[in-house]
PDB file of N, CA and C in Angstrom:
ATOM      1  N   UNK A   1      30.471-117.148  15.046  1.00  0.00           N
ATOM      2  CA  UNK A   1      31.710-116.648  15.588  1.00  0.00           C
ATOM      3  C   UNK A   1      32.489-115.950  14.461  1.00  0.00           C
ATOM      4  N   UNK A   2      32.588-114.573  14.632  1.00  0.00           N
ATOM      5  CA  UNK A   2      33.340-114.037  13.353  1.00  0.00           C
ATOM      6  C   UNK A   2      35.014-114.203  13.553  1.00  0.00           C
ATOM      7  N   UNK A   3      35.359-114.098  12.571  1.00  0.00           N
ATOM      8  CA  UNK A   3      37.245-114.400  11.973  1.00  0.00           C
ATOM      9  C   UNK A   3      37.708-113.326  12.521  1.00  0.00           C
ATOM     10  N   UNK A   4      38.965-114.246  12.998  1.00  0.00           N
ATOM     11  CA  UNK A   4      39.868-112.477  13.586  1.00  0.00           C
ATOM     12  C   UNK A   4      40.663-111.627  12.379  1.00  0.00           C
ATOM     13  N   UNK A   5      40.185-110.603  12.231  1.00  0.00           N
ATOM     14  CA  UNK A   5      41.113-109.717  11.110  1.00  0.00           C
ATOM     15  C   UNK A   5      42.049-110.016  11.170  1.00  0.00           C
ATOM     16  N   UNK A   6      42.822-110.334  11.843  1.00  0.00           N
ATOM     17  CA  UNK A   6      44.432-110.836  11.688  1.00  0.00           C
ATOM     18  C   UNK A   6      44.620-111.958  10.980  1.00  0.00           C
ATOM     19  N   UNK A   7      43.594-112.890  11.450  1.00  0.00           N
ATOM     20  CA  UNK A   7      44.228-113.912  10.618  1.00  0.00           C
ATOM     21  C   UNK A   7      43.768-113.719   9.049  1.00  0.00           C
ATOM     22  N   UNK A   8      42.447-113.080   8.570  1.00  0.00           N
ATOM     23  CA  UNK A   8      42.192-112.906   7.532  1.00  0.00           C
ATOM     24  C   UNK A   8      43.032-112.493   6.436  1.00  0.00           C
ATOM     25  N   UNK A   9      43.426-111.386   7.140  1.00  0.00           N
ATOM     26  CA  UNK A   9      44.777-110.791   6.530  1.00  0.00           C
ATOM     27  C   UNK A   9      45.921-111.620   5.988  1.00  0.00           C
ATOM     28  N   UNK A  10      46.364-112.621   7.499  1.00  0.00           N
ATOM     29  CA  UNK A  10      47.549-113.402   6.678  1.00  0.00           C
ATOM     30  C   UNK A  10      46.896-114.564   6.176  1.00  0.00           C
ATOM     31  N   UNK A  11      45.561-115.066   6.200  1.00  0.00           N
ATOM     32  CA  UNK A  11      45.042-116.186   5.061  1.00  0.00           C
ATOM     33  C   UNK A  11      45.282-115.111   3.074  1.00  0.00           C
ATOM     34  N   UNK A  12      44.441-113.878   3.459  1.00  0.00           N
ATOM     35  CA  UNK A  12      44.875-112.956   2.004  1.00  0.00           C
ATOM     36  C   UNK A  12      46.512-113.215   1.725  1.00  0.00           C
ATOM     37  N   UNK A  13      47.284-112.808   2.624  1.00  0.00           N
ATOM     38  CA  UNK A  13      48.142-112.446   2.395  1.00  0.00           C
ATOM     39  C   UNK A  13      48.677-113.658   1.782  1.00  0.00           C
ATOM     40  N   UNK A  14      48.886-114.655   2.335  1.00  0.00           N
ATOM     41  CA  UNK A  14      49.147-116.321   1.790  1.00  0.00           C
ATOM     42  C   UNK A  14      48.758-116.568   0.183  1.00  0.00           C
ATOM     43  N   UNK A  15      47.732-116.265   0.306  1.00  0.00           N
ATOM     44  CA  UNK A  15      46.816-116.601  -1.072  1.00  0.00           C
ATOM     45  C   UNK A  15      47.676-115.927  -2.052  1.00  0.00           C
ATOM     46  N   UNK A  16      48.039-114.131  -1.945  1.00  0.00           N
ATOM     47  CA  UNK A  16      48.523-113.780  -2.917  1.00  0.00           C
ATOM     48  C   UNK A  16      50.014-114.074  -3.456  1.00  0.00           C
ATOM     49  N   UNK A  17      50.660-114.791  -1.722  1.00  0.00           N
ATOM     50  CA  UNK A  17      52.039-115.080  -2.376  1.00  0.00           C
ATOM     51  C   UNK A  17      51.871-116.250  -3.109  1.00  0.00           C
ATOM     52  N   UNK A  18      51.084-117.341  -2.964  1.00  0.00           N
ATOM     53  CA  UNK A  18      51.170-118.271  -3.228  1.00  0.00           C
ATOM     54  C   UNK A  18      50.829-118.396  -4.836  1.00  0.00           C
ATOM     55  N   UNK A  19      49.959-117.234  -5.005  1.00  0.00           N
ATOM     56  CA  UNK A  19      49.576-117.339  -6.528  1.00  0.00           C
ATOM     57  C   UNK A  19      50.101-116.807  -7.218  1.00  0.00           C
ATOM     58  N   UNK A  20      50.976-116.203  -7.035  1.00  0.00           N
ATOM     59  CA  UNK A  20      52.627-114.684  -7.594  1.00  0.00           C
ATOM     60  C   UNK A  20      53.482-116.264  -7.460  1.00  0.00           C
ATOM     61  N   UNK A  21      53.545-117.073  -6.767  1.00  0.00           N
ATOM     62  CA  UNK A  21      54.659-118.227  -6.617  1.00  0.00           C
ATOM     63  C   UNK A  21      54.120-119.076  -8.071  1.00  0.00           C
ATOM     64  N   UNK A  22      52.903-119.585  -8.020  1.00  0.00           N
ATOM     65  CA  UNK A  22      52.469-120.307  -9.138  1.00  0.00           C
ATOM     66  C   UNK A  22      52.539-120.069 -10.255  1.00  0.00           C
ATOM     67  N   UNK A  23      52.510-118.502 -10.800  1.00  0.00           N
ATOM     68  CA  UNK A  23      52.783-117.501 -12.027  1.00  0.00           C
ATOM     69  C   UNK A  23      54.211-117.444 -12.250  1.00  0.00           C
ATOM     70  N   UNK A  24      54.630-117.366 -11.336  1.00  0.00           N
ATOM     71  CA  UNK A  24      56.089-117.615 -11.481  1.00  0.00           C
ATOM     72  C   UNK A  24      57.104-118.240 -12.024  1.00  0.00           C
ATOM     73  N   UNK A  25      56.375-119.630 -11.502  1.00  0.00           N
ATOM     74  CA  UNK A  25      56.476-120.865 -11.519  1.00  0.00           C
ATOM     75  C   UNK A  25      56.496-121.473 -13.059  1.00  0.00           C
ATOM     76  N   UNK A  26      54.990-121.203 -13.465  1.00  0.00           N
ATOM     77  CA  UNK A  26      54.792-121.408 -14.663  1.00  0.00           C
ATOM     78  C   UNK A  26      55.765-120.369 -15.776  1.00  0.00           C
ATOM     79  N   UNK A  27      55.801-119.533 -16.008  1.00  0.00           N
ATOM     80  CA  UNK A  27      56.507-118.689 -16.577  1.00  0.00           C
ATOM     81  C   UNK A  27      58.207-119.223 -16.709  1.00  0.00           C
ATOM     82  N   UNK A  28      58.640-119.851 -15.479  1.00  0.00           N
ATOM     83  CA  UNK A  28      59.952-120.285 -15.774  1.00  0.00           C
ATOM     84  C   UNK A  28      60.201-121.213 -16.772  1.00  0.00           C
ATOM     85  N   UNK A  29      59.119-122.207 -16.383  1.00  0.00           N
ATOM     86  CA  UNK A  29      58.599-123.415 -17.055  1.00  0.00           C
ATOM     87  C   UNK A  29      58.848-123.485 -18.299  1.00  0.00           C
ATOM     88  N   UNK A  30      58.063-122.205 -18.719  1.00  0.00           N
ATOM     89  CA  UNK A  30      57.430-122.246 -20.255  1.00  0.00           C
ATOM     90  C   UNK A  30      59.180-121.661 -20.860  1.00  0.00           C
ATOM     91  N   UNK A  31      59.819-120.518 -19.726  1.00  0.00           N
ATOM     92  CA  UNK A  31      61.398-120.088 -20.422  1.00  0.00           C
ATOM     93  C   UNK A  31      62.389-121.352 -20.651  1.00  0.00           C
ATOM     94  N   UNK A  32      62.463-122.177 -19.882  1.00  0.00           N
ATOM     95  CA  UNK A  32      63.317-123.404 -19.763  1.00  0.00           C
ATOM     96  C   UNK A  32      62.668-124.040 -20.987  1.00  0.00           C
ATOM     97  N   UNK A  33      61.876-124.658 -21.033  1.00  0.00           N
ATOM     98  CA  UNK A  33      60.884-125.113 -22.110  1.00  0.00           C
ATOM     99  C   UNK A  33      61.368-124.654 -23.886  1.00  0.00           C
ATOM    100  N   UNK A  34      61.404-123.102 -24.058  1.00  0.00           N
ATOM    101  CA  UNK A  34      61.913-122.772 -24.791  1.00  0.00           C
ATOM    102  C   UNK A  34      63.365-122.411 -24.982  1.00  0.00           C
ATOM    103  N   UNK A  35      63.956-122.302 -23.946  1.00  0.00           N
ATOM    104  CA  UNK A  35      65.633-122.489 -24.502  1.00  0.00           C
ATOM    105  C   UNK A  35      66.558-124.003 -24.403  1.00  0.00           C
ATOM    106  N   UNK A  36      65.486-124.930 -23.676  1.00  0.00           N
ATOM    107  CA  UNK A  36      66.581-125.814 -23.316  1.00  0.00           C
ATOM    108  C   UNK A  36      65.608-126.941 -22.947  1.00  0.00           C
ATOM    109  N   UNK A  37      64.781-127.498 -24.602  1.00  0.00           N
ATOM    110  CA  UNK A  37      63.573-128.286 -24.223  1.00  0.00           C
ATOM    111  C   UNK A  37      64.009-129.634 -24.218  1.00  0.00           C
ATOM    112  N   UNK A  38      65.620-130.313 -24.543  1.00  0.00           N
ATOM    113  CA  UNK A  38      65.692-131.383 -23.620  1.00  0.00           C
ATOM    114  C   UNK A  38      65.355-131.517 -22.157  1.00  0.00           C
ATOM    115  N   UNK A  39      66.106-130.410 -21.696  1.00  0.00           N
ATOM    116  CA  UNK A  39      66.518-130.264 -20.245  1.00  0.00           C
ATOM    117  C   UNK A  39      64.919-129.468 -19.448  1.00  0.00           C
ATOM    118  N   UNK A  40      64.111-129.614 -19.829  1.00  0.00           N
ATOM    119  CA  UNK A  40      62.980-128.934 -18.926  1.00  0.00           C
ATOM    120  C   UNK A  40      61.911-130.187 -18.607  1.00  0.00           C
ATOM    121  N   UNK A  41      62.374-131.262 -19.006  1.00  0.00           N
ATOM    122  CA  UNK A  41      62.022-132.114 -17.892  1.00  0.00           C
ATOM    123  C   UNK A  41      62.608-132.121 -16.454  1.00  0.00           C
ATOM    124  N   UNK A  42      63.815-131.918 -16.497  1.00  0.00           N
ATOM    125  CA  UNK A  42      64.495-132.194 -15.426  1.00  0.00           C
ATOM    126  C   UNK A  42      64.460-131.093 -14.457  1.00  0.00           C
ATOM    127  N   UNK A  43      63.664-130.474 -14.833  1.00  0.00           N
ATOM    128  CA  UNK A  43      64.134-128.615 -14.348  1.00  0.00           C
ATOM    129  C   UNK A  43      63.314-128.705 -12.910  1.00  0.00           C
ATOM    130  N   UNK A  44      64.086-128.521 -11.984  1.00  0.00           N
ATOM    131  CA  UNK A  44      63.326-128.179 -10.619  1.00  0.00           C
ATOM    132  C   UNK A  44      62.929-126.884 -10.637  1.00  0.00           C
ATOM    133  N   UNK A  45      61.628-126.839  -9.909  1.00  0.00           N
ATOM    134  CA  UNK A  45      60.645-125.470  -8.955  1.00  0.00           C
ATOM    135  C   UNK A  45      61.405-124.913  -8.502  1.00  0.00           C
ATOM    136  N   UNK A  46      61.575-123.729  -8.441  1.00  0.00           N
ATOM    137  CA  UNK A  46      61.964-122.620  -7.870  1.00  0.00           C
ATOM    138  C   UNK A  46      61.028-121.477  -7.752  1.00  0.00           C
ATOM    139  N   UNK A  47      60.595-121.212  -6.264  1.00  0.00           N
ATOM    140  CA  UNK A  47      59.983-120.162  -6.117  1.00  0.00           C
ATOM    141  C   UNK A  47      60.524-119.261  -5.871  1.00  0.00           C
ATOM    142  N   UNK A  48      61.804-119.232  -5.085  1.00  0.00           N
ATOM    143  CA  UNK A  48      62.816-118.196  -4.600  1.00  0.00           C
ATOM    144  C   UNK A  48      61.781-117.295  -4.160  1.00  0.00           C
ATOM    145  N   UNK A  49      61.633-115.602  -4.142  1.00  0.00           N
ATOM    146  CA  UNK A  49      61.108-115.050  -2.932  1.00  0.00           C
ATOM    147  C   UNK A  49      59.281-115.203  -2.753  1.00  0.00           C
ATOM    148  N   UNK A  50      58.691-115.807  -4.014  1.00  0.00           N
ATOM    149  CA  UNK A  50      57.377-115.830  -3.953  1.00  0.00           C
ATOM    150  C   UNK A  50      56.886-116.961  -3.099  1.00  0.00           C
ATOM    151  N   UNK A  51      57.670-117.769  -2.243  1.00  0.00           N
ATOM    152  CA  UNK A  51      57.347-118.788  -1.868  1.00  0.00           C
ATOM    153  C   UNK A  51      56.968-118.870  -0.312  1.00  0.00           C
ATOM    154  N   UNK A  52      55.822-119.306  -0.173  1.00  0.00           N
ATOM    155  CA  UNK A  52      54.827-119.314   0.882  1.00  0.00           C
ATOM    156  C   UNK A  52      55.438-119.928   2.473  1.00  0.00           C
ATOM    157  N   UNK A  53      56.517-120.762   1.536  1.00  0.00           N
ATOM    158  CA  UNK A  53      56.654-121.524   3.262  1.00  0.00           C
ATOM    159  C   UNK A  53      56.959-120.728   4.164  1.00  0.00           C
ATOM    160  N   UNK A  54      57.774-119.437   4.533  1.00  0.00           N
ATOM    161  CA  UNK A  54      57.521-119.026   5.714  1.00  0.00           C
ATOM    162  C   UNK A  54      56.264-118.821   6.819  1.00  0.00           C
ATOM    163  N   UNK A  55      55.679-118.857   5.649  1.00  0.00           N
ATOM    164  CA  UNK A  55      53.758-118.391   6.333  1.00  0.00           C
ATOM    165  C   UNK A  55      52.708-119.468   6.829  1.00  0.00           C
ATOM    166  N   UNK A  56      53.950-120.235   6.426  1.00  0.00           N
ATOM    167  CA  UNK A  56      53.242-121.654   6.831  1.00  0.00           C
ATOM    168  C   UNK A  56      53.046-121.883   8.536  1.00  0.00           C
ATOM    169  N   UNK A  57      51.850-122.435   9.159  1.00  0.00           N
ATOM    170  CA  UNK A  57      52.096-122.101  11.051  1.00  0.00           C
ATOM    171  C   UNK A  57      51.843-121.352  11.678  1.00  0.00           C
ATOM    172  N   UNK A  58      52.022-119.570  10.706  1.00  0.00           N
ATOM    173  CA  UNK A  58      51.965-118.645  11.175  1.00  0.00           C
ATOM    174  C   UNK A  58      50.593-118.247  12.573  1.00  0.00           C
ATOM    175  N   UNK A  59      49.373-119.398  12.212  1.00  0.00           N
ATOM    176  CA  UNK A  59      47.935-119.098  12.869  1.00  0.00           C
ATOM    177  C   UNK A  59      47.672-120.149  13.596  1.00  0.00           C
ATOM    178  N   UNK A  60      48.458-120.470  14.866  1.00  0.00           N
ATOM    179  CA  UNK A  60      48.866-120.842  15.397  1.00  0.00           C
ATOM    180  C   UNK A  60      47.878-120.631  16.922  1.00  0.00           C
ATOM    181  N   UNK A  61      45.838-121.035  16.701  1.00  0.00           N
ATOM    182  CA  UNK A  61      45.193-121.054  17.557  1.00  0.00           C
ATOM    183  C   UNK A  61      44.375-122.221  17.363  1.00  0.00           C
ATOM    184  N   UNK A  62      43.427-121.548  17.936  1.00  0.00           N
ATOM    185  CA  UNK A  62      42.447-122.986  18.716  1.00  0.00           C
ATOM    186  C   UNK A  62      42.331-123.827  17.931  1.00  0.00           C
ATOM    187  N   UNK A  63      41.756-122.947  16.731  1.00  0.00           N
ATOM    188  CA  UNK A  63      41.759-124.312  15.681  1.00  0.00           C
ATOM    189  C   UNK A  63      42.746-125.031  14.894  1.00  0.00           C
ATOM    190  N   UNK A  64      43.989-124.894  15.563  1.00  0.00           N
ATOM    191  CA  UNK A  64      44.928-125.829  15.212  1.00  0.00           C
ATOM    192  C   UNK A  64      45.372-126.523  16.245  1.00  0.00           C
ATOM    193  N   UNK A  65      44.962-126.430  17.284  1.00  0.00           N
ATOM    194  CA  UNK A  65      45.734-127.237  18.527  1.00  0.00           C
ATOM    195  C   UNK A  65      45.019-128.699  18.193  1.00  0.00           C
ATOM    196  N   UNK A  66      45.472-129.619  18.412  1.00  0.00           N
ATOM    197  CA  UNK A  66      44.795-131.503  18.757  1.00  0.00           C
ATOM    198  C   UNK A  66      44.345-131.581  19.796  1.00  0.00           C
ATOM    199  N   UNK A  67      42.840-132.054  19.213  1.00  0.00           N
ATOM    200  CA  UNK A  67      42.148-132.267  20.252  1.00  0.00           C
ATOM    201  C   UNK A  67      42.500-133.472  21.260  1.00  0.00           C
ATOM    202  N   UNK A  68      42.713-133.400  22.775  1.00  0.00           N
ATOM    203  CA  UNK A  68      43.044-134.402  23.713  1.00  0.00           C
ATOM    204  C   UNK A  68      41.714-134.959  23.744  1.00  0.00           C
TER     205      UNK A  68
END
């Protein structure tokens, strides 16, 4: 049974925000880290716009329904 291009697309599409979110991510890390290396333990994640959760649900077929 082949994949519907659509969803392929937004599985790609997911992948790349999610890994632009992780680069991101890390990069803040390492800035906090160097200006303010008490305080980068404490430092919360922020993905701000690289962040996936909207896309989360989005594929919303058969193979996500529960099986009765």
């Amino acid at each position: 049974m082949p994949i519907d291009p659509d969803k392929r697309k937004l599985r790609e599409m997911k992948r790349a925000v999610k890994r632009r979110g992780n680069k991101h991510r890390r990069h803040a890390a390492k800035r906090v880290l160097a200006e303010h290396p008490e305080e980068a333990a404490d430092a919360d994640d922020d993905f701000g716009r690289h962040s996936s959760e909207r896309l989360n649900g989005l594929d919303h077929d058969a193979t996500r329904k529960p099986h009765e």
